[in-house]
PDB file of N, CA and C in Angstrom:
ATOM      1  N   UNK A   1     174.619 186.086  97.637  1.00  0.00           N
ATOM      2  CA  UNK A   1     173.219 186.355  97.886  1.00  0.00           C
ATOM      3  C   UNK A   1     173.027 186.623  99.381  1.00  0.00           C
ATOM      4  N   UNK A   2     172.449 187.424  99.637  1.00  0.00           N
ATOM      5  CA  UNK A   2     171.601 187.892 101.239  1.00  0.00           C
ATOM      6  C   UNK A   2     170.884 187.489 101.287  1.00  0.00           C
ATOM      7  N   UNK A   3     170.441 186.576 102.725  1.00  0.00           N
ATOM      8  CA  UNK A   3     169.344 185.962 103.266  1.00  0.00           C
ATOM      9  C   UNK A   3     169.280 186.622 104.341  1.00  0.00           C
ATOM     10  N   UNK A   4     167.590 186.916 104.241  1.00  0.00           N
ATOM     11  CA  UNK A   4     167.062 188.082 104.764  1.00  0.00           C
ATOM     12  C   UNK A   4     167.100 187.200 106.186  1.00  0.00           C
ATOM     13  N   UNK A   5     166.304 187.386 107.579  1.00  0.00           N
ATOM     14  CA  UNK A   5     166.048 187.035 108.854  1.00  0.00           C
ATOM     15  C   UNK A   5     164.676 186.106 108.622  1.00  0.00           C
ATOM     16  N   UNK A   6     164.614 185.044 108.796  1.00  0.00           N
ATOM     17  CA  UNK A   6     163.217 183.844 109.300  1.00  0.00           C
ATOM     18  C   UNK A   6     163.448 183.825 110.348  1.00  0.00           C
ATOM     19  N   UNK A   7     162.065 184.649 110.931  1.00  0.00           N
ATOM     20  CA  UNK A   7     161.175 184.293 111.877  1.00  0.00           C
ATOM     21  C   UNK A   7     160.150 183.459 112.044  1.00  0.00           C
ATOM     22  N   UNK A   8     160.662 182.305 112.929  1.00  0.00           N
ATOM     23  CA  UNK A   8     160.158 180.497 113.304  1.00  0.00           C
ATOM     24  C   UNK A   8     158.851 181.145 114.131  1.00  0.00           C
ATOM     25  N   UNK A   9     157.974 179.987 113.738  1.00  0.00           N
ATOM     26  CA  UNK A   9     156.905 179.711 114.497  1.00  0.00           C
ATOM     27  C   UNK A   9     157.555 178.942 116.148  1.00  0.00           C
ATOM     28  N   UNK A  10     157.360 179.610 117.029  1.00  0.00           N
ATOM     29  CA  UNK A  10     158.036 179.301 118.260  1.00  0.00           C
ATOM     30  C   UNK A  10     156.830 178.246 119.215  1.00  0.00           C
ATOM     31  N   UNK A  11     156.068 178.908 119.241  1.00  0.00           N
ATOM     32  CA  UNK A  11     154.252 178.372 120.147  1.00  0.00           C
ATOM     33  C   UNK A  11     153.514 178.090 119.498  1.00  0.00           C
ATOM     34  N   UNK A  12     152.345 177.294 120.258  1.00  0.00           N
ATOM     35  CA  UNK A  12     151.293 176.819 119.391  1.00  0.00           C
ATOM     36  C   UNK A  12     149.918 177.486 120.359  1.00  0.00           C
ATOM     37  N   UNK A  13     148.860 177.990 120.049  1.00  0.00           N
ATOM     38  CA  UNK A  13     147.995 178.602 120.599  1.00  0.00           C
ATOM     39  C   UNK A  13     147.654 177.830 122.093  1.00  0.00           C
ATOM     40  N   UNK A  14     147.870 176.882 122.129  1.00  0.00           N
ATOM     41  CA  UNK A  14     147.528 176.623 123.306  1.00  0.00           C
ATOM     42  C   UNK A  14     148.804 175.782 124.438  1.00  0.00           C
ATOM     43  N   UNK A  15     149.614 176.622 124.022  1.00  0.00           N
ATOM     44  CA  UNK A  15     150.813 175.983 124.993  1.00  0.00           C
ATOM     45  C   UNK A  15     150.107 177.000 125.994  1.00  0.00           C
ATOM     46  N   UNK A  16     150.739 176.569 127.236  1.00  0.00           N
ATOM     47  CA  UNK A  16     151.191 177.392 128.502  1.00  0.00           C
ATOM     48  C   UNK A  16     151.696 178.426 128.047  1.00  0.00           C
ATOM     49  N   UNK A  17     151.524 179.528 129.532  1.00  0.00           N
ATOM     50  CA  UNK A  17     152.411 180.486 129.150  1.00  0.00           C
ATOM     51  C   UNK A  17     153.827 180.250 129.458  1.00  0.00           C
ATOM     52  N   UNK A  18     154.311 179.376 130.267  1.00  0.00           N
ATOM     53  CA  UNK A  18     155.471 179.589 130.751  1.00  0.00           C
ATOM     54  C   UNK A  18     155.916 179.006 129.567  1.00  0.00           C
ATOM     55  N   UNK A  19     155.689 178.028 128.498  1.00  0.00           N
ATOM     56  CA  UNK A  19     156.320 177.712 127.327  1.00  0.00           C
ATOM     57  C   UNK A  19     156.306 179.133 126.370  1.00  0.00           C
ATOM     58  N   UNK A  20     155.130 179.761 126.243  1.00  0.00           N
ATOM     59  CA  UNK A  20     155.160 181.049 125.192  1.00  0.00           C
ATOM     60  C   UNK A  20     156.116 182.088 126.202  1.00  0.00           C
ATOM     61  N   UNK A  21     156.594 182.161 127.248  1.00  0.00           N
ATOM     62  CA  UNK A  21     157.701 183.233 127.842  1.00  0.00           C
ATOM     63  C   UNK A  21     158.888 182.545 127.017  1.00  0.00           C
ATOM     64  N   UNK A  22     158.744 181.401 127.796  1.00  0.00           N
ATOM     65  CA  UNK A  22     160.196 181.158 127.066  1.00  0.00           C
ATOM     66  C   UNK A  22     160.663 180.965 125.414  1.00  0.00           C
ATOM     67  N   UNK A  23     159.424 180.600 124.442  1.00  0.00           N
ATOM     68  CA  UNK A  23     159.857 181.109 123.213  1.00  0.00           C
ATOM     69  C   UNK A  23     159.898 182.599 122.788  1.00  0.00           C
ATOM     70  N   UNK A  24     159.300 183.327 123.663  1.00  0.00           N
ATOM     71  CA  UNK A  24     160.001 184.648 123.076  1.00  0.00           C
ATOM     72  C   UNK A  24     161.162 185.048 123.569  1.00  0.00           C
ATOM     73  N   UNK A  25     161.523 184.608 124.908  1.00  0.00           N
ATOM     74  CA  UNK A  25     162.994 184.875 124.979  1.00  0.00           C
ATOM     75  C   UNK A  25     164.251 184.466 123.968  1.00  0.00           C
ATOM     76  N   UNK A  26     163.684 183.267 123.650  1.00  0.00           N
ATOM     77  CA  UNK A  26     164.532 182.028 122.514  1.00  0.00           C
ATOM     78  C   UNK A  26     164.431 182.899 120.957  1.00  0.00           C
ATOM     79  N   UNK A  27     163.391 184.010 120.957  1.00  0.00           N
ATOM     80  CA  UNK A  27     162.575 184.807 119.657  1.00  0.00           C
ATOM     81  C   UNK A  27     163.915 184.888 118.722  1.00  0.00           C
ATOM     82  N   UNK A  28     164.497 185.816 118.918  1.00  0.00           N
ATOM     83  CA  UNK A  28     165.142 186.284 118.238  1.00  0.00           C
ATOM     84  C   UNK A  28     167.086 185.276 117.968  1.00  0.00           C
ATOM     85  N   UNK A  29     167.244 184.053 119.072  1.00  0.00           N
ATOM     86  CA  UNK A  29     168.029 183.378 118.520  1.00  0.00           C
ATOM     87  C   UNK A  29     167.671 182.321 117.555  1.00  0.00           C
ATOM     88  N   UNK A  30     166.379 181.918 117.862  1.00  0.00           N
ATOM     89  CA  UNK A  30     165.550 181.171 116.420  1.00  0.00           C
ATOM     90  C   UNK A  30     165.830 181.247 115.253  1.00  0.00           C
ATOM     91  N   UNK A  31     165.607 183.148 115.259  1.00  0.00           N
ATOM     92  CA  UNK A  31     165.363 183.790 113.876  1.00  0.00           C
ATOM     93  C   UNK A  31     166.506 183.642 113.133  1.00  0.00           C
ATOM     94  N   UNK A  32     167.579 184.219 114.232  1.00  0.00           N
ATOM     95  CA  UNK A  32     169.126 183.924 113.456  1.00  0.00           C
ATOM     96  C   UNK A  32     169.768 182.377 113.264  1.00  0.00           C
ATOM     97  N   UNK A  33     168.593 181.317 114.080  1.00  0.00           N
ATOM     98  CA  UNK A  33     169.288 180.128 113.521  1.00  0.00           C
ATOM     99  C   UNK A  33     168.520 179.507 112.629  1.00  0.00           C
ATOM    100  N   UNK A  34     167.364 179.677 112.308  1.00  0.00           N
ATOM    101  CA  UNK A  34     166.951 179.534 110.924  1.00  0.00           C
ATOM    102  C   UNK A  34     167.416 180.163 109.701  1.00  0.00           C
ATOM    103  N   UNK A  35     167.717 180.964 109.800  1.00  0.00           N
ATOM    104  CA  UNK A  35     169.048 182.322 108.680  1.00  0.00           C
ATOM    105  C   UNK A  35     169.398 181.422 108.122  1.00  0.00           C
ATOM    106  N   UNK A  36     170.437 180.576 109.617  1.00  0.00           N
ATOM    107  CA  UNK A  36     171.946 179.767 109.299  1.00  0.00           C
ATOM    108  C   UNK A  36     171.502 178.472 108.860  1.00  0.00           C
ATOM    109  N   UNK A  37     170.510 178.082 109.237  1.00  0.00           N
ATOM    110  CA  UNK A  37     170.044 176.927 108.868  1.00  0.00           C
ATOM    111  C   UNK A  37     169.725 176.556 107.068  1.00  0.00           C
ATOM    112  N   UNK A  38     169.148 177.671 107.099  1.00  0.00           N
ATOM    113  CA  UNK A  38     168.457 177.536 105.463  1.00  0.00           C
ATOM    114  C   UNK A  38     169.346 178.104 104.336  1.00  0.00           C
ATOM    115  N   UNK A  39     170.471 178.607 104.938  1.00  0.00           N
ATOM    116  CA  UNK A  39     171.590 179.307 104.120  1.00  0.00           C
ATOM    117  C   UNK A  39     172.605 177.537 104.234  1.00  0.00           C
ATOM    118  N   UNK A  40     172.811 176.767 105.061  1.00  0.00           N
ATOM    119  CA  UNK A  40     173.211 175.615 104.877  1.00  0.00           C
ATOM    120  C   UNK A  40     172.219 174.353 103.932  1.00  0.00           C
ATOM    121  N   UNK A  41     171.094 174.787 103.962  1.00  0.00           N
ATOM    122  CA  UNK A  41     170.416 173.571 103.455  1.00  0.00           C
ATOM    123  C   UNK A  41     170.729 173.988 101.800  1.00  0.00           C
ATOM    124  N   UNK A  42     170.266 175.265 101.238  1.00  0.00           N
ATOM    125  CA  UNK A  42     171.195 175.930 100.163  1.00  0.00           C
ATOM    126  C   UNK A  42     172.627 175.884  99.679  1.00  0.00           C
ATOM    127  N   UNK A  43     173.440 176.079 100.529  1.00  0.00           N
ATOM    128  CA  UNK A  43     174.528 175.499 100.198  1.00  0.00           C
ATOM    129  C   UNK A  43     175.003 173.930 100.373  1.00  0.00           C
ATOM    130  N   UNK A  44     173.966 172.907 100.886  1.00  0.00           N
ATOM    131  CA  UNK A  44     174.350 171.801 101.304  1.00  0.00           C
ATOM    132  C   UNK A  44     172.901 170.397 101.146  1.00  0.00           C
ATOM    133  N   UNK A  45     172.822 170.977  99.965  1.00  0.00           N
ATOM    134  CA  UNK A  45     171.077 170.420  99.619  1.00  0.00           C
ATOM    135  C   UNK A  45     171.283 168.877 100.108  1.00  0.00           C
ATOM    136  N   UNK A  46     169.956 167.997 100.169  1.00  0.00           N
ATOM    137  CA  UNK A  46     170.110 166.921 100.655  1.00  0.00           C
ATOM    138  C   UNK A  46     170.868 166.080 101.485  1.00  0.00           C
ATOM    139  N   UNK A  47     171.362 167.075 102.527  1.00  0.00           N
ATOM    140  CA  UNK A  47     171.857 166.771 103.862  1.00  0.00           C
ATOM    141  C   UNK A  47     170.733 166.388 105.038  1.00  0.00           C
ATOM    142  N   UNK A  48     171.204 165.349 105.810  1.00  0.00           N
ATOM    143  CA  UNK A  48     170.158 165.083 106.813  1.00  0.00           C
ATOM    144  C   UNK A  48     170.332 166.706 108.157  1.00  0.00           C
ATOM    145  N   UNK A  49     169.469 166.161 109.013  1.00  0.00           N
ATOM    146  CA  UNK A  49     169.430 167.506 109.908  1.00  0.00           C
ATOM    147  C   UNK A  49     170.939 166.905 110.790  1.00  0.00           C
ATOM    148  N   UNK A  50     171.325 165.802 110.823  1.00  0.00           N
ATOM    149  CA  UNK A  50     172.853 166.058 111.596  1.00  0.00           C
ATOM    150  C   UNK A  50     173.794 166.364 111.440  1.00  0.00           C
ATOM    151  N   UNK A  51     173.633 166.069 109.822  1.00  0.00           N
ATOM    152  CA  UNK A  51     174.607 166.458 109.204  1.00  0.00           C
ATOM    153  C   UNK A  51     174.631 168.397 109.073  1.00  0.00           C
ATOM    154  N   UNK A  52     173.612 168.577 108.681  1.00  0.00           N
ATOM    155  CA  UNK A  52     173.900 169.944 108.840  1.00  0.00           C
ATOM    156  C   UNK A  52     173.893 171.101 110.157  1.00  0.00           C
ATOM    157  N   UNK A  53     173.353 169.730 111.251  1.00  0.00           N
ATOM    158  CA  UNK A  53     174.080 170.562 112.622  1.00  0.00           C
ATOM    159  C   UNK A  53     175.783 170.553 112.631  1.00  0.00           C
ATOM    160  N   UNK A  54     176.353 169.831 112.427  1.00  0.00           N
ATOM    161  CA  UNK A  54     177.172 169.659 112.061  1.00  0.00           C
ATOM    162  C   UNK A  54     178.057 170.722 111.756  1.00  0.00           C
ATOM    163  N   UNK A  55     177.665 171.097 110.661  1.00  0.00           N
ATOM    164  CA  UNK A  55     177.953 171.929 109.500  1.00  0.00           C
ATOM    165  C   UNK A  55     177.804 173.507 110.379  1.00  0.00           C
ATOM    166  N   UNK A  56     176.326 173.743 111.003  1.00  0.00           N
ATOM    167  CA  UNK A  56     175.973 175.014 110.960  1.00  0.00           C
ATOM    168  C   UNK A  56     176.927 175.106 112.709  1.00  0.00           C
ATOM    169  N   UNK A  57     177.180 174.240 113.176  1.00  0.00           N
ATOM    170  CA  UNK A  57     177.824 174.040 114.788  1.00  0.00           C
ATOM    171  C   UNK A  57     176.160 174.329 115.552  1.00  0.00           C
ATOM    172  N   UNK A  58     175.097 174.212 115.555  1.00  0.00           N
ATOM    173  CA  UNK A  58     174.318 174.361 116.064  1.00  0.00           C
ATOM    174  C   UNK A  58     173.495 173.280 116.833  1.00  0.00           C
ATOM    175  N   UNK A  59     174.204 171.996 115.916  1.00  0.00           N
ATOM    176  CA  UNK A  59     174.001 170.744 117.311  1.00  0.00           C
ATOM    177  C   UNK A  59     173.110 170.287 116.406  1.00  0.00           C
ATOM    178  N   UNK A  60     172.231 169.475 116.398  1.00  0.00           N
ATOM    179  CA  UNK A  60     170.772 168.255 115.746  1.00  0.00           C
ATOM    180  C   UNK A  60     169.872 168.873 115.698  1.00  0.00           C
ATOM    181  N   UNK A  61     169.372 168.852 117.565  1.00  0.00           N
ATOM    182  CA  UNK A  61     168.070 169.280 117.828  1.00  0.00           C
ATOM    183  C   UNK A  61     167.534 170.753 117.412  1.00  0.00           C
ATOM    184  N   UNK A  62     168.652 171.453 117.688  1.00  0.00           N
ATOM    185  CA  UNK A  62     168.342 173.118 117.003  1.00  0.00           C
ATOM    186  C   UNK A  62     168.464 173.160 115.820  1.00  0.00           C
ATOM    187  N   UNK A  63     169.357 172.380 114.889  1.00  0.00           N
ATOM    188  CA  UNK A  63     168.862 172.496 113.514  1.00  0.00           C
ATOM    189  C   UNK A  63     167.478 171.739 113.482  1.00  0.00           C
ATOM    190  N   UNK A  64     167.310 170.345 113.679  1.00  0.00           N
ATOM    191  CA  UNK A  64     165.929 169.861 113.346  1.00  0.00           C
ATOM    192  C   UNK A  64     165.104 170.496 113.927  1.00  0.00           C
ATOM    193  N   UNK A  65     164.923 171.543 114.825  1.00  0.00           N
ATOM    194  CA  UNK A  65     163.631 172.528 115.058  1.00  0.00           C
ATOM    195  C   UNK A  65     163.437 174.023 114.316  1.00  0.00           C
ATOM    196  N   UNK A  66     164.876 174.250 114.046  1.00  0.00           N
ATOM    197  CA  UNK A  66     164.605 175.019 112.772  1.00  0.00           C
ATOM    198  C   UNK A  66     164.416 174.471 111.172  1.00  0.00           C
ATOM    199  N   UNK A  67     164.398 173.646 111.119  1.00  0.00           N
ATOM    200  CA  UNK A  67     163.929 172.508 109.930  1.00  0.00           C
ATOM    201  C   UNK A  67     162.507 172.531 109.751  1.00  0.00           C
ATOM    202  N   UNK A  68     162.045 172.105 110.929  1.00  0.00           N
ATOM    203  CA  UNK A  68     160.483 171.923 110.881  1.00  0.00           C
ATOM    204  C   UNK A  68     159.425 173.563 110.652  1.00  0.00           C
ATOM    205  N   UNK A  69     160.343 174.588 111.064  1.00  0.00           N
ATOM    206  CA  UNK A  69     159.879 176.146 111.268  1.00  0.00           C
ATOM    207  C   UNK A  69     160.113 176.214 109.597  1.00  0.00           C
ATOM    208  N   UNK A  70     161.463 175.774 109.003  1.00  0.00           N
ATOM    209  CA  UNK A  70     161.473 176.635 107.540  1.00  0.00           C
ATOM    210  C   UNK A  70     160.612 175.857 106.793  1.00  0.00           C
ATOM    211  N   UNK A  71     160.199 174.211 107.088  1.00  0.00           N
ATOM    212  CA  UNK A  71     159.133 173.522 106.317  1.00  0.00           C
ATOM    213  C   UNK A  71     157.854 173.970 106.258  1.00  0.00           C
ATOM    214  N   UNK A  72     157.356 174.556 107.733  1.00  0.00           N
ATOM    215  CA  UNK A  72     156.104 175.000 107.592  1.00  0.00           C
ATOM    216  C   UNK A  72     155.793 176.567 107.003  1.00  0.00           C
ATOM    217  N   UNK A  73     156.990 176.963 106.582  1.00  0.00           N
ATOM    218  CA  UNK A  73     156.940 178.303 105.744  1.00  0.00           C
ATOM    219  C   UNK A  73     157.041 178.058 104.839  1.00  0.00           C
ATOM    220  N   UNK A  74     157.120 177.162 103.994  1.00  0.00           N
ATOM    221  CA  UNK A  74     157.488 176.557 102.949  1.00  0.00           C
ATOM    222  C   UNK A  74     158.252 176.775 101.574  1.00  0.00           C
ATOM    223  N   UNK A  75     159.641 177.168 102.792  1.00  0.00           N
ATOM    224  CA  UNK A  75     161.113 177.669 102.523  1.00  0.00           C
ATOM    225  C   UNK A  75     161.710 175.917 102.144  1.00  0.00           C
ATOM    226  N   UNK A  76     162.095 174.922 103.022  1.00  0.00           N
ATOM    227  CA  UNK A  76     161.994 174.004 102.268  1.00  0.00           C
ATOM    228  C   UNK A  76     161.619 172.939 102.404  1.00  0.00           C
ATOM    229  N   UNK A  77     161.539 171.625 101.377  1.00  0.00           N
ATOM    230  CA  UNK A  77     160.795 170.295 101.182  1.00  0.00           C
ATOM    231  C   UNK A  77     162.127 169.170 101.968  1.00  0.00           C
ATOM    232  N   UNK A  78     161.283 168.153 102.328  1.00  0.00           N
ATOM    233  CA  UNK A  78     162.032 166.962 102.632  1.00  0.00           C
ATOM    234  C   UNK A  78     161.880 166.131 101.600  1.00  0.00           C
ATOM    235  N   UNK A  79     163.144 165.393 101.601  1.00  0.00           N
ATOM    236  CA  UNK A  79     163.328 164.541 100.267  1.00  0.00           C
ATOM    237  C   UNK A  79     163.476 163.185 101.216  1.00  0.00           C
ATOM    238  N   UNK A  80     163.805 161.848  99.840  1.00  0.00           N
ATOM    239  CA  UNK A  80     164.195 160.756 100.503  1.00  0.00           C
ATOM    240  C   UNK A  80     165.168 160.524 101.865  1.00  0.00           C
ATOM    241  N   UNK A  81     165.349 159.572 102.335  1.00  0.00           N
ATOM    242  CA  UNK A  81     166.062 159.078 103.532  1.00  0.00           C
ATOM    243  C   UNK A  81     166.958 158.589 103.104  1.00  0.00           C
ATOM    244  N   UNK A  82     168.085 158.916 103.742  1.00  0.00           N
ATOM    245  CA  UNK A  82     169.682 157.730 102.996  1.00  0.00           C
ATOM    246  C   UNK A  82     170.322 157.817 104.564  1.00  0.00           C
ATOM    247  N   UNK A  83     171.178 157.190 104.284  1.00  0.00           N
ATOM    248  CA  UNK A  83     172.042 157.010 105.392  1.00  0.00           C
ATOM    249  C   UNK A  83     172.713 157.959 105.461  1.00  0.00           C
ATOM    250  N   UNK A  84     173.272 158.730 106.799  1.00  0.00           N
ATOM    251  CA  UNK A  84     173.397 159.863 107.477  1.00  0.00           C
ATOM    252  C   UNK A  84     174.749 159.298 107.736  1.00  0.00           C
ATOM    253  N   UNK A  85     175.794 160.431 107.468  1.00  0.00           N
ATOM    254  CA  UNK A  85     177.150 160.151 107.859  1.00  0.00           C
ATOM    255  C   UNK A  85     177.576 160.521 109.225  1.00  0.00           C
ATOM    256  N   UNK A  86     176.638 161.572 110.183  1.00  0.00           N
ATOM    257  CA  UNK A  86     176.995 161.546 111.086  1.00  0.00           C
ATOM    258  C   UNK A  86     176.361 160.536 112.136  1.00  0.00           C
ATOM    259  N   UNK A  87     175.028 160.356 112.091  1.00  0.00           N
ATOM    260  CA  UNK A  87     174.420 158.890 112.815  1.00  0.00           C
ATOM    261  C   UNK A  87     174.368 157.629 112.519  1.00  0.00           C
ATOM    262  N   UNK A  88     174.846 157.461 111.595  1.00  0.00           N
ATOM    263  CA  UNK A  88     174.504 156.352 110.812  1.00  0.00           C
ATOM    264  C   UNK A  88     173.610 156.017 110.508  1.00  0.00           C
ATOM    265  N   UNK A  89     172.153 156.703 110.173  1.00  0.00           N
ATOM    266  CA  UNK A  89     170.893 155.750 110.230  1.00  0.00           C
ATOM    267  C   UNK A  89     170.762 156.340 109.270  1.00  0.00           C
ATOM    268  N   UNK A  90     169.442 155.769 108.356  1.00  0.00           N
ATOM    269  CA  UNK A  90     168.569 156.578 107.472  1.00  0.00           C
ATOM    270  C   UNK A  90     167.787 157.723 108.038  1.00  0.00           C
ATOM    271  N   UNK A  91     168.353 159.041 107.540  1.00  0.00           N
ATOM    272  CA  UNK A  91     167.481 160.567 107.804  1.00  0.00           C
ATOM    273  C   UNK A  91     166.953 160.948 106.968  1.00  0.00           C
ATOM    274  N   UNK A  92     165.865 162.049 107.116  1.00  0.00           N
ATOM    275  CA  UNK A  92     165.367 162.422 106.266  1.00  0.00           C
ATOM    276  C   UNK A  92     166.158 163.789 105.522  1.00  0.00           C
ATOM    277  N   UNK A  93     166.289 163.832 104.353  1.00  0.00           N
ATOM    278  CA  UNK A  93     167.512 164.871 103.548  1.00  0.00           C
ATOM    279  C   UNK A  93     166.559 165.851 103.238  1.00  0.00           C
ATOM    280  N   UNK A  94     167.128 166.838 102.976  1.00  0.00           N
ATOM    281  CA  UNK A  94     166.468 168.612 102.985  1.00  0.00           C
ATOM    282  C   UNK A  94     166.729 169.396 101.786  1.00  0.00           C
ATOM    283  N   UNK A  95     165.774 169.696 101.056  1.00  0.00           N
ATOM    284  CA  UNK A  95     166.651 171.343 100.123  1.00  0.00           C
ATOM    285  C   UNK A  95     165.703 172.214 100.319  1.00  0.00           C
ATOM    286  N   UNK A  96     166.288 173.460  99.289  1.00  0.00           N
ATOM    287  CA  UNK A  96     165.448 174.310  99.272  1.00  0.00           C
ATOM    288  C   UNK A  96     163.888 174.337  98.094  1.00  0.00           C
ATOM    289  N   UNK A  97     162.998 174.905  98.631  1.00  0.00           N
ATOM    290  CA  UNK A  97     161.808 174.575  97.167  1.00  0.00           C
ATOM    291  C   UNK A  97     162.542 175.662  96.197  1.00  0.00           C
ATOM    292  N   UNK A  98     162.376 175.082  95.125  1.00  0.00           N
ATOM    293  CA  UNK A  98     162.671 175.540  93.883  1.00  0.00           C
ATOM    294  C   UNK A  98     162.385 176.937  93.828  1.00  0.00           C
ATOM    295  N   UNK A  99     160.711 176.870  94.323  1.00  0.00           N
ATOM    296  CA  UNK A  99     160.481 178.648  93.528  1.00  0.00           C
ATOM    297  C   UNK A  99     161.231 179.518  94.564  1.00  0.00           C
ATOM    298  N   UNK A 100     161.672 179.079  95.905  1.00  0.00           N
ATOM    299  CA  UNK A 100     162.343 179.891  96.729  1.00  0.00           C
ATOM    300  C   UNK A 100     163.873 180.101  96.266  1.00  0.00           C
ATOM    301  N   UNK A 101     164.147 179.317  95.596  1.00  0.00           N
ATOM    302  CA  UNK A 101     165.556 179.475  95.242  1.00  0.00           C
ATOM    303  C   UNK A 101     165.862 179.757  93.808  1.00  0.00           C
ATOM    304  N   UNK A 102     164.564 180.125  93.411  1.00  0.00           N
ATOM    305  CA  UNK A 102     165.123 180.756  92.195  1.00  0.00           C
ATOM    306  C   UNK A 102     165.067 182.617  92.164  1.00  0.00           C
ATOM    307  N   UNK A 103     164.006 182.866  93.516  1.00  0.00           N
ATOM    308  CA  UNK A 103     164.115 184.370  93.865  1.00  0.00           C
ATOM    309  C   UNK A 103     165.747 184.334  94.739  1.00  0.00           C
ATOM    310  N   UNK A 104     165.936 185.981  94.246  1.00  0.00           N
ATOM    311  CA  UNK A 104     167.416 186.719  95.305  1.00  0.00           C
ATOM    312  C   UNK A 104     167.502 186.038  96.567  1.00  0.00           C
ATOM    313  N   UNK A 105     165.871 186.651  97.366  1.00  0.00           N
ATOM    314  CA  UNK A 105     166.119 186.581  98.741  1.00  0.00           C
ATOM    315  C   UNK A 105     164.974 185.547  98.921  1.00  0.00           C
ATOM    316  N   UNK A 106     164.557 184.788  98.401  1.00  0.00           N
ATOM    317  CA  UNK A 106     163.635 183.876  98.880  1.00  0.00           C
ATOM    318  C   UNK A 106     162.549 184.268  99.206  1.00  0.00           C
ATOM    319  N   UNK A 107     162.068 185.574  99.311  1.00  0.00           N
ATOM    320  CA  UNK A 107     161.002 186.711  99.892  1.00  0.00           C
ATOM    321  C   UNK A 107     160.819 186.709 101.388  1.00  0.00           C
ATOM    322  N   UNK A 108     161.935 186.543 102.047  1.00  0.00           N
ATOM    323  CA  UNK A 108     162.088 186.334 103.487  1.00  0.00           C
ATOM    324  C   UNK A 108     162.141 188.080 103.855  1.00  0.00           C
TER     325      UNK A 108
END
């Protein structure tokens, strides 16, 4: 299956500009790490976000900020908390929503 390009909500209307320069510079590596992100949460359902930095080599924080971008598109849901094999703590685990994963491309 092809997963099309997600484009993340980067700013919020009232950041600064020097924060909205710098998310559009960040624009277009976002896009491609939400791709990778949501093509891992698909292949790797109910993984916490370290675990699938992990996974995607993209580190925690850049997966958990592309986490929060594909949630508010509502590409996908957070599930229960279990213990996380790479931190050890209870995280919150990830898949994809159903009706997105039962289309080809998710309508991305």
């Amino acid at each position: 299956m092809k997963i099309q390009p997600i484009e993340p909500l980067l700013w919020h209307c009232n950041d600064p500009n020097t924060a909205i320069e710098a998310a559009r510079r960040h624009a277009t590596k976002a896009a491609t790490n939400a791709t990778i992100v949501f093509a891992a949460v698909l292949d790797n359902p109910e993984s916490t976000a370290a675990e699938l930095g992990e996974i995607t080599k993209l580190g925690h924080i850049e997966t958990q900020r592309r986490l929060s971008d594909l949630t508010r598109k509502g590409k996908i849901s957070k599930r229960p908390a279990r213990k996380c094999s790479v931190k050890n703590t209870n995280m919150t685990t990830w898949i994809v929503v159903l009706e997105c994963k039962q289309r080809s491309m998710c309508g991305m």
